[in-house]
N, C-alpha and C. Protein backbone atom coordinates (compact mmCIF):
# COMPACT_ATOMS: atom_id res chain seq x y z
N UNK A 1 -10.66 -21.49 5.62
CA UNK A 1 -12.07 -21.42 5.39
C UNK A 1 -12.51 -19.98 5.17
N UNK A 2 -13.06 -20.10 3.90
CA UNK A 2 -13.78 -18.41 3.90
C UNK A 2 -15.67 -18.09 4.52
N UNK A 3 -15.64 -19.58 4.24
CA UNK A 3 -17.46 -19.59 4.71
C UNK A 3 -18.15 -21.04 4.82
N UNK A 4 -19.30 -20.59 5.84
CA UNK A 4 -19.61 -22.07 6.11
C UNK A 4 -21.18 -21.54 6.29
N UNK A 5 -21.89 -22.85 5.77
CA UNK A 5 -23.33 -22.92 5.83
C UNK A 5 -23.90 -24.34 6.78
N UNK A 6 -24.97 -24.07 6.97
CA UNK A 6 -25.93 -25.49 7.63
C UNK A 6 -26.85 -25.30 7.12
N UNK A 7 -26.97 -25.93 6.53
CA UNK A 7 -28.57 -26.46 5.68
C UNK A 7 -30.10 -26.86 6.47
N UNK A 8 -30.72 -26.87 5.94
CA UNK A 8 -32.20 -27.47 7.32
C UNK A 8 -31.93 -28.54 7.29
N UNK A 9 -30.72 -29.57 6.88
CA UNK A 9 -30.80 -30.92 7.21
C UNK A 9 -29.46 -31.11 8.07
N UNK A 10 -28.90 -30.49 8.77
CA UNK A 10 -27.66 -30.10 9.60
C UNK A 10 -26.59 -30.80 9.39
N UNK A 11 -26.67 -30.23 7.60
CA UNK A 11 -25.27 -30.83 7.01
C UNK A 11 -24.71 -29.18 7.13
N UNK A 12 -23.29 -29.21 7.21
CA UNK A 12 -22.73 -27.64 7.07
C UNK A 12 -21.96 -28.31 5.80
N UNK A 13 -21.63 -27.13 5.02
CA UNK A 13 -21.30 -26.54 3.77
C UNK A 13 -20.15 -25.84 4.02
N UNK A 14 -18.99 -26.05 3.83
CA UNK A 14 -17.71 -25.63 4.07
C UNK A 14 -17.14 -25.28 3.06
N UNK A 15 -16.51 -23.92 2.83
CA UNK A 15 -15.68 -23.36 1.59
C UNK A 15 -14.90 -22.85 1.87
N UNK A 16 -13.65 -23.33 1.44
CA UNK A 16 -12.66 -22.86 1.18
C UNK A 16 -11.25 -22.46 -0.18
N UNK A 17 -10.22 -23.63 -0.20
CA UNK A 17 -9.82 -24.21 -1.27
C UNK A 17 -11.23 -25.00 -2.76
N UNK A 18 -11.99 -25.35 -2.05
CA UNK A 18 -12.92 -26.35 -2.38
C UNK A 18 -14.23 -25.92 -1.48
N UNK A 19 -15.08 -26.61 -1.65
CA UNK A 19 -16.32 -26.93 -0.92
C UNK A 19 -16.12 -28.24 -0.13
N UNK A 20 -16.60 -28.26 1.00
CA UNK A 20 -17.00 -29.68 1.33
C UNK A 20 -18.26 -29.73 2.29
N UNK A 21 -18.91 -31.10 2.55
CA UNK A 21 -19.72 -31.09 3.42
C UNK A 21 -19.87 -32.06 4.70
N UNK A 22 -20.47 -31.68 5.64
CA UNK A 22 -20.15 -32.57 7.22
C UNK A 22 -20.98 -32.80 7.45
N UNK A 23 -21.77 -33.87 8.11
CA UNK A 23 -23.20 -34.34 8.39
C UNK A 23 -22.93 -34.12 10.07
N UNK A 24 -23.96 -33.27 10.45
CA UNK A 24 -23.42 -32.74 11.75
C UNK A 24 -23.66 -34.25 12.79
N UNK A 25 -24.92 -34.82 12.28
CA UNK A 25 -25.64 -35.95 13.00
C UNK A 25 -24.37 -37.29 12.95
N UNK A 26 -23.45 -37.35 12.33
CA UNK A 26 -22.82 -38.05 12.19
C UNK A 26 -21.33 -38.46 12.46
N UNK A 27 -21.05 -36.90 12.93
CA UNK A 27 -19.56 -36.41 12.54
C UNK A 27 -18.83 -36.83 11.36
N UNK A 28 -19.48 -36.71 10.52
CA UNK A 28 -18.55 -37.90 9.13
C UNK A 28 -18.16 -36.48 7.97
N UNK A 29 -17.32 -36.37 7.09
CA UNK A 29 -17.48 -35.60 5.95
C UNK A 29 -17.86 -36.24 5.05
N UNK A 30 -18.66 -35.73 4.40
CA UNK A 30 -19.66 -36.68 3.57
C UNK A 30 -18.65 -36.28 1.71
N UNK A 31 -18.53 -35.33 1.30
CA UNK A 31 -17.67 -34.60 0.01
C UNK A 31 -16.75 -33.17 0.17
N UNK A 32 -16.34 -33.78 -0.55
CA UNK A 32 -15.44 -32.63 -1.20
C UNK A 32 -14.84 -32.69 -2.41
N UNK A 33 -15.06 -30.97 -3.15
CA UNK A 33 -14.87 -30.84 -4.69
C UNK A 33 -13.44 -29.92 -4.61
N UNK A 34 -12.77 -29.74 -5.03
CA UNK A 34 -12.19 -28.40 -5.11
C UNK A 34 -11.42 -28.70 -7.02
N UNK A 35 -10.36 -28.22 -7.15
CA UNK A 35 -10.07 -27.96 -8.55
C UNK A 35 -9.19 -29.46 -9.19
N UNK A 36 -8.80 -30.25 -8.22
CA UNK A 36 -8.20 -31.43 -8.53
C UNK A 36 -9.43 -32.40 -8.83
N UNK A 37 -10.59 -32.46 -8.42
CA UNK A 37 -11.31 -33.26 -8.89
C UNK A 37 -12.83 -32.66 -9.60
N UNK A 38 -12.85 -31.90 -9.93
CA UNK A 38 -13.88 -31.27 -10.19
C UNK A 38 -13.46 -29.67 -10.94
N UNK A 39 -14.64 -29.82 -11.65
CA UNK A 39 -14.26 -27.95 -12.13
C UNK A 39 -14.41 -26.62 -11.29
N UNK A 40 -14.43 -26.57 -10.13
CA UNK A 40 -14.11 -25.62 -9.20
C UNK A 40 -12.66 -25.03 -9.67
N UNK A 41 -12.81 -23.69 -9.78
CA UNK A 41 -11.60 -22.65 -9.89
C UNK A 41 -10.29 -23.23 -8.74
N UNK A 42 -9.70 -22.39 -8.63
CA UNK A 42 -8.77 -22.36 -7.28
C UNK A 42 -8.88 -20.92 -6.67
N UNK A 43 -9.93 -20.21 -7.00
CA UNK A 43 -9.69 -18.94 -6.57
C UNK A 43 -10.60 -18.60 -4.67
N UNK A 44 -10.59 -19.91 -4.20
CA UNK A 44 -11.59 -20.00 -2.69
C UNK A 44 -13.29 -19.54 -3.20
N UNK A 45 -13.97 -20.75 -2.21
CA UNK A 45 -15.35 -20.35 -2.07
C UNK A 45 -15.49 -19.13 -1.14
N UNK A 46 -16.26 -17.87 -1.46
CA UNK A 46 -16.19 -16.90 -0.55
C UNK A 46 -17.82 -16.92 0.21
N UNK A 47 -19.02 -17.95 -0.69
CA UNK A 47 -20.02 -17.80 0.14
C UNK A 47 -21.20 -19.27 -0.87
N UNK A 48 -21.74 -19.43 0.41
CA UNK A 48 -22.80 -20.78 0.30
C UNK A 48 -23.68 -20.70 0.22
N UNK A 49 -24.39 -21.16 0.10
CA UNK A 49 -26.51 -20.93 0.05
C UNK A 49 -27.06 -22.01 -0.62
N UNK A 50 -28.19 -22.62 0.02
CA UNK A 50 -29.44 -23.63 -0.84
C UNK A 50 -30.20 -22.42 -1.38
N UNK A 51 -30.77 -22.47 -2.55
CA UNK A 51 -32.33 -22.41 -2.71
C UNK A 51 -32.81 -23.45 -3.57
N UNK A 52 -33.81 -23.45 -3.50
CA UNK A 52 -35.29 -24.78 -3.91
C UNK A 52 -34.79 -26.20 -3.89
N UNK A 53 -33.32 -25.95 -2.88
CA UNK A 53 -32.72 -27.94 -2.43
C UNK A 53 -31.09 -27.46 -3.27
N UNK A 54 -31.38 -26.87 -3.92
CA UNK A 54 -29.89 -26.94 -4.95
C UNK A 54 -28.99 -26.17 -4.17
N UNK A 55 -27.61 -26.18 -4.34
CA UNK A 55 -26.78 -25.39 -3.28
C UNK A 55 -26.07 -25.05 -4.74
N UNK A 56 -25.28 -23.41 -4.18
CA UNK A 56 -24.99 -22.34 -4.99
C UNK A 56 -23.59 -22.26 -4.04
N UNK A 57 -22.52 -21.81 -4.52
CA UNK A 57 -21.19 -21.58 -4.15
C UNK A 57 -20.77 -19.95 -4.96
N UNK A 58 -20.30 -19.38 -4.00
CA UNK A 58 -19.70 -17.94 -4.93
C UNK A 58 -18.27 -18.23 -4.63
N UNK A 59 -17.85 -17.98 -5.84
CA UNK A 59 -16.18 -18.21 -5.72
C UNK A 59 -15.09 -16.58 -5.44
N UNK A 60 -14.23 -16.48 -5.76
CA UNK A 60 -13.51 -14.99 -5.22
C UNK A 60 -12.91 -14.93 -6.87
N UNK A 61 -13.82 -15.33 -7.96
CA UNK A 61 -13.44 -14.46 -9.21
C UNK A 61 -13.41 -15.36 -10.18
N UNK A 62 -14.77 -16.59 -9.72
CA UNK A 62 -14.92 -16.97 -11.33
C UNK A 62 -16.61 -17.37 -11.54
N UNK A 63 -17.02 -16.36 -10.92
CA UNK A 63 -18.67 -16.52 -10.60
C UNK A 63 -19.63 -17.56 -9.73
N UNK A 64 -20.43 -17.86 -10.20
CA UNK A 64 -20.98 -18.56 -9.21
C UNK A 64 -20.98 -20.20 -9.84
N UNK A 65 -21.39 -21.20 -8.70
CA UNK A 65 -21.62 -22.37 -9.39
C UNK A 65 -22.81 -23.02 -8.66
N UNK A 66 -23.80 -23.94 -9.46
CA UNK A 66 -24.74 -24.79 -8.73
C UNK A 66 -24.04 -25.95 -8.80
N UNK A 67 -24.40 -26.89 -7.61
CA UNK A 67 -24.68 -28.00 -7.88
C UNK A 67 -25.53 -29.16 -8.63
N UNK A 68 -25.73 -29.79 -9.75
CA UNK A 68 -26.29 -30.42 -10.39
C UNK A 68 -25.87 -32.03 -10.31
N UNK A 69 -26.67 -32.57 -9.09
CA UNK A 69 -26.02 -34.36 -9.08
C UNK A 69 -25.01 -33.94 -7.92
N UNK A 70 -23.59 -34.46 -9.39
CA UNK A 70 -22.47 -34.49 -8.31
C UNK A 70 -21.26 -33.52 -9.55
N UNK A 71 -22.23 -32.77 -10.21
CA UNK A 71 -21.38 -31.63 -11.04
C UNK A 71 -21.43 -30.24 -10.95
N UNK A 72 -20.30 -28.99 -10.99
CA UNK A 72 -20.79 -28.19 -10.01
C UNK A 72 -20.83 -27.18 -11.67
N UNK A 73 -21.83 -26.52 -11.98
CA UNK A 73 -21.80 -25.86 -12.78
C UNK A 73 -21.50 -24.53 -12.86
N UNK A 74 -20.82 -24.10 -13.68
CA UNK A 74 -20.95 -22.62 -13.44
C UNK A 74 -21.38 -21.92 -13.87
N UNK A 75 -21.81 -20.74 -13.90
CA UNK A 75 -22.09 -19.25 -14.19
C UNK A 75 -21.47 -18.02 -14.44
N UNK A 76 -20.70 -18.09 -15.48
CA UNK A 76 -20.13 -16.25 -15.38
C UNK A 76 -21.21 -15.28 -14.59
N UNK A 77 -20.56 -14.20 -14.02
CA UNK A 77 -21.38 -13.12 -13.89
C UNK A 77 -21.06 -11.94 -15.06
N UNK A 78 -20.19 -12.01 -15.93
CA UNK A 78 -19.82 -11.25 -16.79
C UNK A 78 -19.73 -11.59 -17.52
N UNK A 79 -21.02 -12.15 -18.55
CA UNK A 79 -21.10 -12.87 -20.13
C UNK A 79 -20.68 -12.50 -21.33
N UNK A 80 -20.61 -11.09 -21.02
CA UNK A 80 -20.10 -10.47 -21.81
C UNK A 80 -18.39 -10.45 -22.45
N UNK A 81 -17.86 -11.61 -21.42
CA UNK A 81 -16.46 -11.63 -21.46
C UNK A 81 -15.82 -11.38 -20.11
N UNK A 82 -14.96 -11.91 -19.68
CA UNK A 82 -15.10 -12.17 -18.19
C UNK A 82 -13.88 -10.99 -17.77
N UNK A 83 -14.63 -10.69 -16.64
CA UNK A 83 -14.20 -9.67 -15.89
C UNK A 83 -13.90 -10.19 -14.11
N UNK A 84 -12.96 -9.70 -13.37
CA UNK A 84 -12.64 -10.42 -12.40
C UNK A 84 -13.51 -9.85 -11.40
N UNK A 85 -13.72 -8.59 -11.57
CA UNK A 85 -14.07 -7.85 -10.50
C UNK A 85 -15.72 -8.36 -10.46
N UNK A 86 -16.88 -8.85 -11.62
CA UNK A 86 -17.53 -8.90 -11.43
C UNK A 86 -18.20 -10.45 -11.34
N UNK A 87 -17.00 -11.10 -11.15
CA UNK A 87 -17.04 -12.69 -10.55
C UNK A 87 -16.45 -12.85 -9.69
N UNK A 88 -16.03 -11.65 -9.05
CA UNK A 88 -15.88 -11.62 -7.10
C UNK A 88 -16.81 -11.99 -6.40
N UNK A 89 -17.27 -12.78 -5.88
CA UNK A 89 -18.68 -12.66 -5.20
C UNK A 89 -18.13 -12.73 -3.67
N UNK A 90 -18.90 -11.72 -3.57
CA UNK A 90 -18.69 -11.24 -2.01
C UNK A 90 -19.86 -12.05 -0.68
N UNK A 91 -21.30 -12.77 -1.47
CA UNK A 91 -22.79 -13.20 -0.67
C UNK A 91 -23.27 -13.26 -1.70
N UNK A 92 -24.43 -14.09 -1.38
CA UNK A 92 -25.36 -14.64 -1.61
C UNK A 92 -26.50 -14.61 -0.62
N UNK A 93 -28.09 -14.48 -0.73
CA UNK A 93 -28.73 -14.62 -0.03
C UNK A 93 -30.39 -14.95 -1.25
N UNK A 94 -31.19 -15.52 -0.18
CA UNK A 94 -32.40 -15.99 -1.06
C UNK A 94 -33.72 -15.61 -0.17
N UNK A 95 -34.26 -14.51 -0.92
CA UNK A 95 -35.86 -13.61 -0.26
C UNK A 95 -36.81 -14.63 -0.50
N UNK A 96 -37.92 -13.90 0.45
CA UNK A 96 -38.82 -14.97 -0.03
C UNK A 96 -39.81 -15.36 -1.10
N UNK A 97 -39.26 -14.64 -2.23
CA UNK A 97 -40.05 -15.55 -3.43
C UNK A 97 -39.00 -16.02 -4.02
N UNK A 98 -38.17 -16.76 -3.60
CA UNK A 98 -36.95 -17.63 -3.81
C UNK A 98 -36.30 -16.96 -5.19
N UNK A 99 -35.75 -15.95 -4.99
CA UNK A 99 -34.70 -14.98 -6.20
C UNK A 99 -33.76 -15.50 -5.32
N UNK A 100 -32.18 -15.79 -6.58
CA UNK A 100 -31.06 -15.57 -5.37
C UNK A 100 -30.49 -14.14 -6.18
N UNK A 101 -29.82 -13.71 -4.87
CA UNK A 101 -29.64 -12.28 -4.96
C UNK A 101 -27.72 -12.75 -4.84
N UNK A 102 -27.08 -11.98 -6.02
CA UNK A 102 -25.85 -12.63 -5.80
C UNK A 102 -24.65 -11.09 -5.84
N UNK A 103 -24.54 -10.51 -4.52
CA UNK A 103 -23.29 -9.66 -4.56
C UNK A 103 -22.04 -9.43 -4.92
N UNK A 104 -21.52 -9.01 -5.73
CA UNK A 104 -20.09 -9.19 -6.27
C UNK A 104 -19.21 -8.22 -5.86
N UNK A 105 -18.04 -7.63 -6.43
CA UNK A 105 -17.30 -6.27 -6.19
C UNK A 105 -17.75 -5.64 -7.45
N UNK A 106 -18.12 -6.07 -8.45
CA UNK A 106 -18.58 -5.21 -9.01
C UNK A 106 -20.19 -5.65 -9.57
N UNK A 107 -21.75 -5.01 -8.87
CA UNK A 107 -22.87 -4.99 -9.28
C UNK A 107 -23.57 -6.01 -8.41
N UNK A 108 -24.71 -5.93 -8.57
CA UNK A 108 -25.60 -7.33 -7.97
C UNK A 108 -26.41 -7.99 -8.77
N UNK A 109 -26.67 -8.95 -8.74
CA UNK A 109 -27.39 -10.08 -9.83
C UNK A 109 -28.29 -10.74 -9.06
N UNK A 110 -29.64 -10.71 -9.73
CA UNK A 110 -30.64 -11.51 -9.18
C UNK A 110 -31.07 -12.53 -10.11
N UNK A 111 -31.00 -14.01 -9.84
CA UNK A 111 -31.60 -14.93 -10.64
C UNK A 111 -33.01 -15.43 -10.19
N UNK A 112 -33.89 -15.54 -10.75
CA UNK A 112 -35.51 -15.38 -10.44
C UNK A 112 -35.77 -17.39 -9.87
N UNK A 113 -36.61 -17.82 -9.30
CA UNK A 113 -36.79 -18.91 -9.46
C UNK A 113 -36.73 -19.72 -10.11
N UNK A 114 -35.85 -20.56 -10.16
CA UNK A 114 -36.29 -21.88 -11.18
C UNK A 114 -35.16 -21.40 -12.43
N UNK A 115 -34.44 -20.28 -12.01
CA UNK A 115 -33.48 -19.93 -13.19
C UNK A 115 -32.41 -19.77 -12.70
N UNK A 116 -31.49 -20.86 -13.34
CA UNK A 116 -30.28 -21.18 -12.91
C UNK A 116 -28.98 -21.15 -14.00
N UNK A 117 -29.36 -19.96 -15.26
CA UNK A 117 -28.40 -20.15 -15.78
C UNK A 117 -27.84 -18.08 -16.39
N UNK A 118 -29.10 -17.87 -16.17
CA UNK A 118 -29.68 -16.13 -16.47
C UNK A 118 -30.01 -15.33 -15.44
N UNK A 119 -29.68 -14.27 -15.17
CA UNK A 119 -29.55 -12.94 -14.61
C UNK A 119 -30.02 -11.36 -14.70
N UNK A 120 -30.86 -11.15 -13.92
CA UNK A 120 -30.61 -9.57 -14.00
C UNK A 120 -29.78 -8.66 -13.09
N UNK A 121 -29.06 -7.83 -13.60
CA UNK A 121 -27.74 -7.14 -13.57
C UNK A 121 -28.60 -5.95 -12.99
N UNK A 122 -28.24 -5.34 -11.67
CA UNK A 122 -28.55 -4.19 -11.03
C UNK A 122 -26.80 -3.12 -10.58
N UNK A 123 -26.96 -1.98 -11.09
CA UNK A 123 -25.47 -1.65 -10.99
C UNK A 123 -25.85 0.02 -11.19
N UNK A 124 -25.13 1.02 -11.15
CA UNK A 124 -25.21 2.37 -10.99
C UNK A 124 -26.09 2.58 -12.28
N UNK A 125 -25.80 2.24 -13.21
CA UNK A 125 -26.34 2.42 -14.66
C UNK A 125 -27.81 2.23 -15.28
N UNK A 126 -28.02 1.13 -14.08
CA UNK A 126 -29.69 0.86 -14.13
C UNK A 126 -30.72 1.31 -12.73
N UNK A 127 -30.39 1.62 -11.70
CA UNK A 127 -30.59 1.82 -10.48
C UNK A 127 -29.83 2.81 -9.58
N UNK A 128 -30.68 3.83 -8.78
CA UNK A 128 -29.76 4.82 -7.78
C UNK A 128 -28.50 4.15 -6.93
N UNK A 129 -28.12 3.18 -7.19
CA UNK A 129 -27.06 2.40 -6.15
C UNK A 129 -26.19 3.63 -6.10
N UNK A 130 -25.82 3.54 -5.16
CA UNK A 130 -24.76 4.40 -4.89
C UNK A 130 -23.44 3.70 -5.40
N UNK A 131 -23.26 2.99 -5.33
CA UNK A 131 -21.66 2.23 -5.72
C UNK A 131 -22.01 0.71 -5.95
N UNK A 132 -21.11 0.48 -7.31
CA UNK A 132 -21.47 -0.91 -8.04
C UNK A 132 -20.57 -1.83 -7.10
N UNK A 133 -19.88 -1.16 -6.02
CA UNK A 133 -18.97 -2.36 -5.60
C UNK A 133 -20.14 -2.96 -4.12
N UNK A 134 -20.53 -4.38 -3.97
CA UNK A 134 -21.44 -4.32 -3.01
C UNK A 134 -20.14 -5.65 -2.29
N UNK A 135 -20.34 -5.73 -1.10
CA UNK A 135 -20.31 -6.48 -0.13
C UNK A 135 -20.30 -6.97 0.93
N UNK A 136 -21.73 -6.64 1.09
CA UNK A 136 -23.11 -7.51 1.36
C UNK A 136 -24.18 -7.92 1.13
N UNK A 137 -25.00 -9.22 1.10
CA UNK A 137 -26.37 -8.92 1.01
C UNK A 137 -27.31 -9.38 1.38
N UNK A 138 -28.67 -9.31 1.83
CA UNK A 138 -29.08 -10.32 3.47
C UNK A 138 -30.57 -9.66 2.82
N UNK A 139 -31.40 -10.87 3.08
CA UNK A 139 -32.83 -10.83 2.86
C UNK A 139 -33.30 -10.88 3.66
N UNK A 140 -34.63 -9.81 3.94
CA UNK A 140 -35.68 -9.62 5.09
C UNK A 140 -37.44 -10.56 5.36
N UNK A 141 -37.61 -10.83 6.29
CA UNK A 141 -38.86 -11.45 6.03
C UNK A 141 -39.99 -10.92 5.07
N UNK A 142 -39.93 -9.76 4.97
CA UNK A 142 -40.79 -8.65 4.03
C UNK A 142 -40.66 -9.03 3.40
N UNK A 143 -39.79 -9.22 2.21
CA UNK A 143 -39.74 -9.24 0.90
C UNK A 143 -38.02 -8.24 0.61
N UNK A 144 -37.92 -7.57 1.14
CA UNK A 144 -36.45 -6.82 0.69
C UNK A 144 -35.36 -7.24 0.50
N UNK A 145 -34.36 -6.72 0.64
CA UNK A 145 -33.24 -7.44 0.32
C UNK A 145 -32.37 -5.90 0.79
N UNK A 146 -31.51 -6.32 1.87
CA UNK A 146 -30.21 -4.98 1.90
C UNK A 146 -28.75 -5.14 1.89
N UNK A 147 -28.01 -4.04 1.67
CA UNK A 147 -26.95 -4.49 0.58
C UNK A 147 -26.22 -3.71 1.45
N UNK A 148 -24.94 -4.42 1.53
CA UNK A 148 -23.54 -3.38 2.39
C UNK A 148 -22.73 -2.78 1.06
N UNK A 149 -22.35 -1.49 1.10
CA UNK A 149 -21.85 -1.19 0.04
C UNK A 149 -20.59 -0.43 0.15
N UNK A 150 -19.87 -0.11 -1.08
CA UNK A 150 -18.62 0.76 -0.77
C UNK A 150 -19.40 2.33 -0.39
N UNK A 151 -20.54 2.71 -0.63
CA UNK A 151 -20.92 4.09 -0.46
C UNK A 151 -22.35 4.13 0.35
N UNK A 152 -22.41 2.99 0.87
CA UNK A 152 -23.85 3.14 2.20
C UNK A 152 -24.19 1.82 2.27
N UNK A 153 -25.24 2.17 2.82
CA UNK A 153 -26.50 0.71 3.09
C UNK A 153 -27.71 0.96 2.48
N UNK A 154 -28.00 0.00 1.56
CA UNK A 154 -29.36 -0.17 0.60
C UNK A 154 -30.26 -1.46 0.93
N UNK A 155 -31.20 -0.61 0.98
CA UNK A 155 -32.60 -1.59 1.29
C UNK A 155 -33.36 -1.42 -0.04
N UNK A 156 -33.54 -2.76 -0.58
CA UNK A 156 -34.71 -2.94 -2.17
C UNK A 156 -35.71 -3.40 -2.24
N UNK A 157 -36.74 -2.93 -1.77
CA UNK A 157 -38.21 -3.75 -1.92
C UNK A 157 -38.53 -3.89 -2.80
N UNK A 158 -37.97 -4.49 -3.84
CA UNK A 158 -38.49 -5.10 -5.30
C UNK A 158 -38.97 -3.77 -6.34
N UNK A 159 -39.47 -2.40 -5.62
CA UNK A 159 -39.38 -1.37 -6.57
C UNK A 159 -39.19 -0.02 -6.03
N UNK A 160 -38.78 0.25 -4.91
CA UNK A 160 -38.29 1.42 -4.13
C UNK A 160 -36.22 0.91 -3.51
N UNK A 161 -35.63 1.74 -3.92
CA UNK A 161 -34.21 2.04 -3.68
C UNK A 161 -34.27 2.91 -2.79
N UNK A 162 -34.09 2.53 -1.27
CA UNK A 162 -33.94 3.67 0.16
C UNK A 162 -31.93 3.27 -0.28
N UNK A 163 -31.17 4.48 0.32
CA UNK A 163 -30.20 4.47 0.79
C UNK A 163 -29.79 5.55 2.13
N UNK A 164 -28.75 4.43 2.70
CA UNK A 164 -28.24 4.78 4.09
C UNK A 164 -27.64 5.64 4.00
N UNK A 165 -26.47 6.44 3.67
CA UNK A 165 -25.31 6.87 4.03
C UNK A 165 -25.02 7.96 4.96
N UNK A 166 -24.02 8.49 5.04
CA UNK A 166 -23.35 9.80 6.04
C UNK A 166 -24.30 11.12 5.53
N UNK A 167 -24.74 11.51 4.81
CA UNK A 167 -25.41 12.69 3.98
C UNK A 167 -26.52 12.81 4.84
N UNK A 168 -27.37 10.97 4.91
CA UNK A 168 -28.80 11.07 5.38
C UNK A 168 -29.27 10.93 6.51
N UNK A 169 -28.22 10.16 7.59
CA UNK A 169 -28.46 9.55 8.82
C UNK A 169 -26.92 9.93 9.34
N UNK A 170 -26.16 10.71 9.30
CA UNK A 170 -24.78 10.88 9.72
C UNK A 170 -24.29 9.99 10.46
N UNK A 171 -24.17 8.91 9.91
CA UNK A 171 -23.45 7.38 10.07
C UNK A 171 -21.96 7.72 9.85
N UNK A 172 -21.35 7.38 10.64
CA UNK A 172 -19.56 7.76 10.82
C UNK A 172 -19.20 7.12 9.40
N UNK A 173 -19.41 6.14 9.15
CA UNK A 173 -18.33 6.22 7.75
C UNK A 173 -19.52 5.72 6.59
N UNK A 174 -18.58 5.71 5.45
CA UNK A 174 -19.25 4.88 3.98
C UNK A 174 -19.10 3.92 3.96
N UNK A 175 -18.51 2.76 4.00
CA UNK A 175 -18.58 1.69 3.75
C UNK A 175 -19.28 0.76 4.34
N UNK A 176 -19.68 0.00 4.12
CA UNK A 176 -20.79 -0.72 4.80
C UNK A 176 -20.60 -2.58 5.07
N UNK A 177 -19.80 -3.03 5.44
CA UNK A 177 -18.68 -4.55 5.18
C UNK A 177 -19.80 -5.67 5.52
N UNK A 178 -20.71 -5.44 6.29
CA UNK A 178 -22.22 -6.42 6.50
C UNK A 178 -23.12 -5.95 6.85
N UNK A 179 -23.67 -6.35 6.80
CA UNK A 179 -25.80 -6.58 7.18
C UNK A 179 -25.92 -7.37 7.75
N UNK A 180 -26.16 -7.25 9.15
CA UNK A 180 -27.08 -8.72 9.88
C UNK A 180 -28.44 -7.92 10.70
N UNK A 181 -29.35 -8.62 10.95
CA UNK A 181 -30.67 -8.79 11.05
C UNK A 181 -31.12 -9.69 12.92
């Protein structure tokens, strides 16, 4: 198992080889997808999340996928022609004007509400990030969103970039492996 979720209906969300799910109220497993029956990669689920009811899976290097029904769709994160490093997904998390915010090893991607097939791409090139490799990323009741990174800790309030690192707060190291709250 690389990750597990519970939903507000206290089903948990299990990823591993595959996804599956457990109805806690029941003890029963209710599904499971992985690459023998479904188009799931084989490369492990590395992270879970609902937003607006739909559940989202990040895989370890072939982007993300929704659920639609009982079909799991996917998403490159690198449309441009696929790249491994930037369909690593390291997290997922969803602020509260329901963006999912999707961390990879290489860049972060935010898909806006209600958009489940398009992306905006945040990475050294468009934004002070200190390093395109992120993994972590965890949403605040505010509105922010902060990011564990290979070169600090970043907090994004939708239009100010604060960063953590050793330079500013002499924090023993750079890397930053989670965010919890």
């Amino acid at each position: 198992m690389y990750s597990v979720f519970e939903d507000e209906g206290g089903i948990f969300w299990m990823g591993g080889n595959g996804v599956g799910t457990w109805d806690s109220a029941t003890g029963v497993f209710t599904n499971f997808w992985n690459w023998q029956n479904s188009n799931l990669g084989v490369d492990g689920i590395k992270a879970i999340i609902k937003r607006q009811g739909t559940a989202w899976i990040g895989s370890g290097g072939s982007g993300v996928y929704w659920l639609n029904g009982n079909t799991w769709v996917n998403v490159s994160l690198s449309p441009g022609g696929y790249n491994y490093s930037a369909n690593n997904v390291k997290a997922m998390a969803v602020d509260t004007q329901d963006n999912l915010w999707v961390a990879s090893e290489y860049a972060l991607r935010k898909f806006a509400p209600g958009n489940n097939t398009t992306f905006t791409q945040y990475d050294t090139s468009n934004t002070p990030l200190p390093s395109d490799g992120m993994l972590d990323v965890l949403a605040d009741p505010s509105g922010g969103i902060w990011l564990g990174t290979y070169a600090g800790l970043v907090r994004y309030d939708g239009t100010n970039w604060t960063t953590y690192n050793q330079a500013n707060t002499g924090m023993p190291g750079t890397v930053v492996y989670d965010v919890a709250r």
